[in-house]
N, C-alpha and C. Protein backbone atom coordinates (compact mmCIF):
# COMPACT_ATOMS: atom_id res chain seq x y z
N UNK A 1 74.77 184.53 78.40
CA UNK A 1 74.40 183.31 79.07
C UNK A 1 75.67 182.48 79.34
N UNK A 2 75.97 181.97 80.53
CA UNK A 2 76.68 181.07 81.15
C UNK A 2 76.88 179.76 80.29
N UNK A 3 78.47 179.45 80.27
CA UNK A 3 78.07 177.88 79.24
C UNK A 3 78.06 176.97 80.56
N UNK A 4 77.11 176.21 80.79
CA UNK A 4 77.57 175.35 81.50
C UNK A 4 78.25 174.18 81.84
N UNK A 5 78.77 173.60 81.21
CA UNK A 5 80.20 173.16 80.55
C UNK A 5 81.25 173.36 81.23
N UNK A 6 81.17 175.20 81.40
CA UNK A 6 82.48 175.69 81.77
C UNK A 6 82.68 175.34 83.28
N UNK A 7 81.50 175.55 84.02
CA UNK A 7 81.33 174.81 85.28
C UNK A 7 81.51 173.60 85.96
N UNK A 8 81.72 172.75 85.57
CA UNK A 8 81.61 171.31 85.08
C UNK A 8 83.19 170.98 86.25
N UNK A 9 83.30 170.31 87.29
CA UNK A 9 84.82 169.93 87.64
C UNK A 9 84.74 168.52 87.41
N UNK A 10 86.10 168.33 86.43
CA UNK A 10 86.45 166.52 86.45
C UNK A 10 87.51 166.72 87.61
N UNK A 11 87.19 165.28 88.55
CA UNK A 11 87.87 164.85 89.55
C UNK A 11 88.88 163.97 88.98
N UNK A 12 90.73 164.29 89.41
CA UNK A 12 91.93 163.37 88.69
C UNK A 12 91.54 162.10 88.96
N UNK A 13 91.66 161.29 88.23
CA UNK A 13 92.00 159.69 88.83
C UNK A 13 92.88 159.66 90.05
N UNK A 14 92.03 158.72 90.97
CA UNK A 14 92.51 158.44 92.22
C UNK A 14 94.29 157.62 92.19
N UNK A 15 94.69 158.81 92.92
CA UNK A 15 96.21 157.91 92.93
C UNK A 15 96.90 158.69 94.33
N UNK A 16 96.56 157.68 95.52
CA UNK A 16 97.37 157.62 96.65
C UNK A 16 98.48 157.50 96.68
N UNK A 17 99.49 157.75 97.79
CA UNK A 17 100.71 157.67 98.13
C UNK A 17 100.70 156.10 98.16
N UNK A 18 101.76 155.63 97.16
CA UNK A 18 101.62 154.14 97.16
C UNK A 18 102.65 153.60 98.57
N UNK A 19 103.77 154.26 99.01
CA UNK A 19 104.57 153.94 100.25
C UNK A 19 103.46 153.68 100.99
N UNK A 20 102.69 154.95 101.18
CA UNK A 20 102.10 154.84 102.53
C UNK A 20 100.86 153.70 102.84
N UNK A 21 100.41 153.20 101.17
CA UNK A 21 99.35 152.24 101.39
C UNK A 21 99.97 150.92 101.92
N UNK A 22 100.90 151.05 101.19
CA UNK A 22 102.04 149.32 101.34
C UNK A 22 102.09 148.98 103.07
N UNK A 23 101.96 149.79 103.47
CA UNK A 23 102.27 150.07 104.93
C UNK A 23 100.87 150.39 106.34
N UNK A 24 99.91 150.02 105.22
CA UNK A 24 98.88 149.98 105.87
C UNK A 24 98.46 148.50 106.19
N UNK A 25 97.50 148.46 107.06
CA UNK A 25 96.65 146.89 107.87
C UNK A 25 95.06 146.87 107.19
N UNK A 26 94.77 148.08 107.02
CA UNK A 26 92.97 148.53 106.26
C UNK A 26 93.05 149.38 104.93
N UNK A 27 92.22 149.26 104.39
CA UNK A 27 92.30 150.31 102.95
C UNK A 27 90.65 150.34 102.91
N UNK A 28 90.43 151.77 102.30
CA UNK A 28 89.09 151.91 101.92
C UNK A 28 88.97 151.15 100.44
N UNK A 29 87.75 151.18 99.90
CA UNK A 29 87.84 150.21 98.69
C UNK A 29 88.40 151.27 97.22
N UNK A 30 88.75 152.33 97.45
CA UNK A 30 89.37 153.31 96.63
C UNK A 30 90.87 152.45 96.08
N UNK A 31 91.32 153.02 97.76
CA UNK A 31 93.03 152.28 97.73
C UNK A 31 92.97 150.92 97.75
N UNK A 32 92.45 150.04 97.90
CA UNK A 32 92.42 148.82 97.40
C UNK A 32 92.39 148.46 96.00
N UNK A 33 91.41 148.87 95.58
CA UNK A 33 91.51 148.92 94.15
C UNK A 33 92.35 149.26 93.13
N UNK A 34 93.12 150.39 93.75
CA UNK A 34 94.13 150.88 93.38
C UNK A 34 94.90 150.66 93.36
N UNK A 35 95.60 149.66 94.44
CA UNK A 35 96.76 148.90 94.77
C UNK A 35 96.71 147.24 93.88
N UNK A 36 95.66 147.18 94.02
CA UNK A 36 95.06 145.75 93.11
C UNK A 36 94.89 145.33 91.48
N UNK A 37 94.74 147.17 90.99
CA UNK A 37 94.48 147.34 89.63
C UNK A 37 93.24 146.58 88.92
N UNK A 38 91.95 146.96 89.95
CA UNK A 38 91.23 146.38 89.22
C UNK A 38 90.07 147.49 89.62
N UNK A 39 88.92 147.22 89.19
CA UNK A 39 88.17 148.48 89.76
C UNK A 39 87.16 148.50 91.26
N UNK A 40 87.24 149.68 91.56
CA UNK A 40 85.87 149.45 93.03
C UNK A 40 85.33 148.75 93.27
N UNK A 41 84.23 148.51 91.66
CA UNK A 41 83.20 147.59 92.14
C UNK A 41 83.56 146.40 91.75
N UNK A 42 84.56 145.45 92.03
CA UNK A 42 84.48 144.29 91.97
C UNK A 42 84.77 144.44 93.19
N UNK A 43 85.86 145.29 93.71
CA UNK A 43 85.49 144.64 95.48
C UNK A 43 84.27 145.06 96.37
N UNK A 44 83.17 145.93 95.76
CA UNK A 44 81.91 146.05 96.07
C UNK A 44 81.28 144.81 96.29
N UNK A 45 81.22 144.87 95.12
CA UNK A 45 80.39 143.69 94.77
C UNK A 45 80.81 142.52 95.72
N UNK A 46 81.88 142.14 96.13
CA UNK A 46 82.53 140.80 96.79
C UNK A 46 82.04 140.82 97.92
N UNK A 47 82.40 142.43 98.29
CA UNK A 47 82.15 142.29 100.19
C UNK A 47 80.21 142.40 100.13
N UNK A 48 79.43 142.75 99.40
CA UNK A 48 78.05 142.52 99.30
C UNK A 48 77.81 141.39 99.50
N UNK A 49 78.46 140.20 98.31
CA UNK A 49 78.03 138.95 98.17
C UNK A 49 78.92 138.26 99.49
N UNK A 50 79.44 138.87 100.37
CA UNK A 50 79.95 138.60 101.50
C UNK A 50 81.17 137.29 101.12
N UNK A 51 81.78 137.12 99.91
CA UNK A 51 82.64 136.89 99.82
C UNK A 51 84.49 137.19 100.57
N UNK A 52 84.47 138.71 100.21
CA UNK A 52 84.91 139.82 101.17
C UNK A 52 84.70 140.28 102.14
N UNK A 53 85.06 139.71 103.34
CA UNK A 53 85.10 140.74 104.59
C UNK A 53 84.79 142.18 104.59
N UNK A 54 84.01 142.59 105.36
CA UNK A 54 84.30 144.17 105.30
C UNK A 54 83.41 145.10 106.11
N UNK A 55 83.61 145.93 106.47
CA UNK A 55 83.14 146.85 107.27
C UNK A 55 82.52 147.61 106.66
N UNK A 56 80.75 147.31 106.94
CA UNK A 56 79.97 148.35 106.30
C UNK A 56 79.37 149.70 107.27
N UNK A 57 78.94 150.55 106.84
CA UNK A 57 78.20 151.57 107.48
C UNK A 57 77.12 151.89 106.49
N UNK A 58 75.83 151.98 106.66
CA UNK A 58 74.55 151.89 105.99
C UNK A 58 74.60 151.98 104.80
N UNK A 59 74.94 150.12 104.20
CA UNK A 59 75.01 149.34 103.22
C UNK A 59 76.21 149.75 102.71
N UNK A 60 77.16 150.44 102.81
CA UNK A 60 78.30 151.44 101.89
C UNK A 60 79.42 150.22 102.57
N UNK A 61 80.86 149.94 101.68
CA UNK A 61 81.96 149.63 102.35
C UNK A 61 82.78 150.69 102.79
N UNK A 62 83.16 150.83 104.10
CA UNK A 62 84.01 151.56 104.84
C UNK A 62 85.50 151.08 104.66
N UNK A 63 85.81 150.06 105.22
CA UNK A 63 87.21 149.54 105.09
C UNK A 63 87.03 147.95 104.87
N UNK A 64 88.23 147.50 104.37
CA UNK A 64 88.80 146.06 103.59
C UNK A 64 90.24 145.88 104.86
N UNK A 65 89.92 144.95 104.93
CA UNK A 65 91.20 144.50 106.34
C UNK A 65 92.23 143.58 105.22
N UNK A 66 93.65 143.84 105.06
CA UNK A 66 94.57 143.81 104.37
C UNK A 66 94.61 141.88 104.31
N UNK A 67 94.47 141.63 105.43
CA UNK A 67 94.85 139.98 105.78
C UNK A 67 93.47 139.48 105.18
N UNK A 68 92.57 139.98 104.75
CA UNK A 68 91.02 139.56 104.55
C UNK A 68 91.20 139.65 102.54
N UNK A 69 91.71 140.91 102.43
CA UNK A 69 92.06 141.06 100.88
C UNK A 69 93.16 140.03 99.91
N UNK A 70 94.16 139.40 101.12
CA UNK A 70 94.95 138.63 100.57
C UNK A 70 94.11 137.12 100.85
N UNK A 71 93.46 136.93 101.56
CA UNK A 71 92.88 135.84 101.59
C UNK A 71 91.93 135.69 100.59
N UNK A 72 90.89 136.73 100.26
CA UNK A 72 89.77 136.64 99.01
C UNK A 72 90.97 136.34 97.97
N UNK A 73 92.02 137.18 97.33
CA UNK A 73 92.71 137.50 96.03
C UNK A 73 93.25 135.53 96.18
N UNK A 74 93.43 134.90 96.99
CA UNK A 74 93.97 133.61 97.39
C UNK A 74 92.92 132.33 96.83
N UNK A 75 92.14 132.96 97.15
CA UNK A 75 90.21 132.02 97.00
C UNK A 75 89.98 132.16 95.24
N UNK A 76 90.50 133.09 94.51
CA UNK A 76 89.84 133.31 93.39
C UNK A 76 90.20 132.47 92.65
């Protein structure tokens, strides 16, 4: 019998090319978070409570506009 266990894939902690984020205008809420050091769902949660700007596609956040992220992190 199969252990299933052995099957099992852990995904690494998310860690983007930090040059290339620095150098971005949009970030998904992955690399935001990542760049921010704090987790997903607080910027979930923000752009829900429409605190955060953001570009949804059926209810999900798509992208965080860079000038929108420094303005919330400004408000807090």
């Amino acid at each position: 019998m199969e252990n299933v266990r052995d099957n099992v894939r852990i995904n690494p902690p998310y860690r983007p090319d930090l040059s290339d984020l620095l150098h971005r205008d949009h970030y998904t809420v992955e690399e935001a978070a990542y760049l921010l050091g704090m987790a997903p769902e607080v910027l979930n949660q923000a752009a829900h409570r429409h605190e955060l700007p953001a570009i949804f596609a059926a209810h999900h956040v798509i992208h965080l506009r860079r000038d929108d992220l420094v303005r919330w992190l400004e408000s807090r």
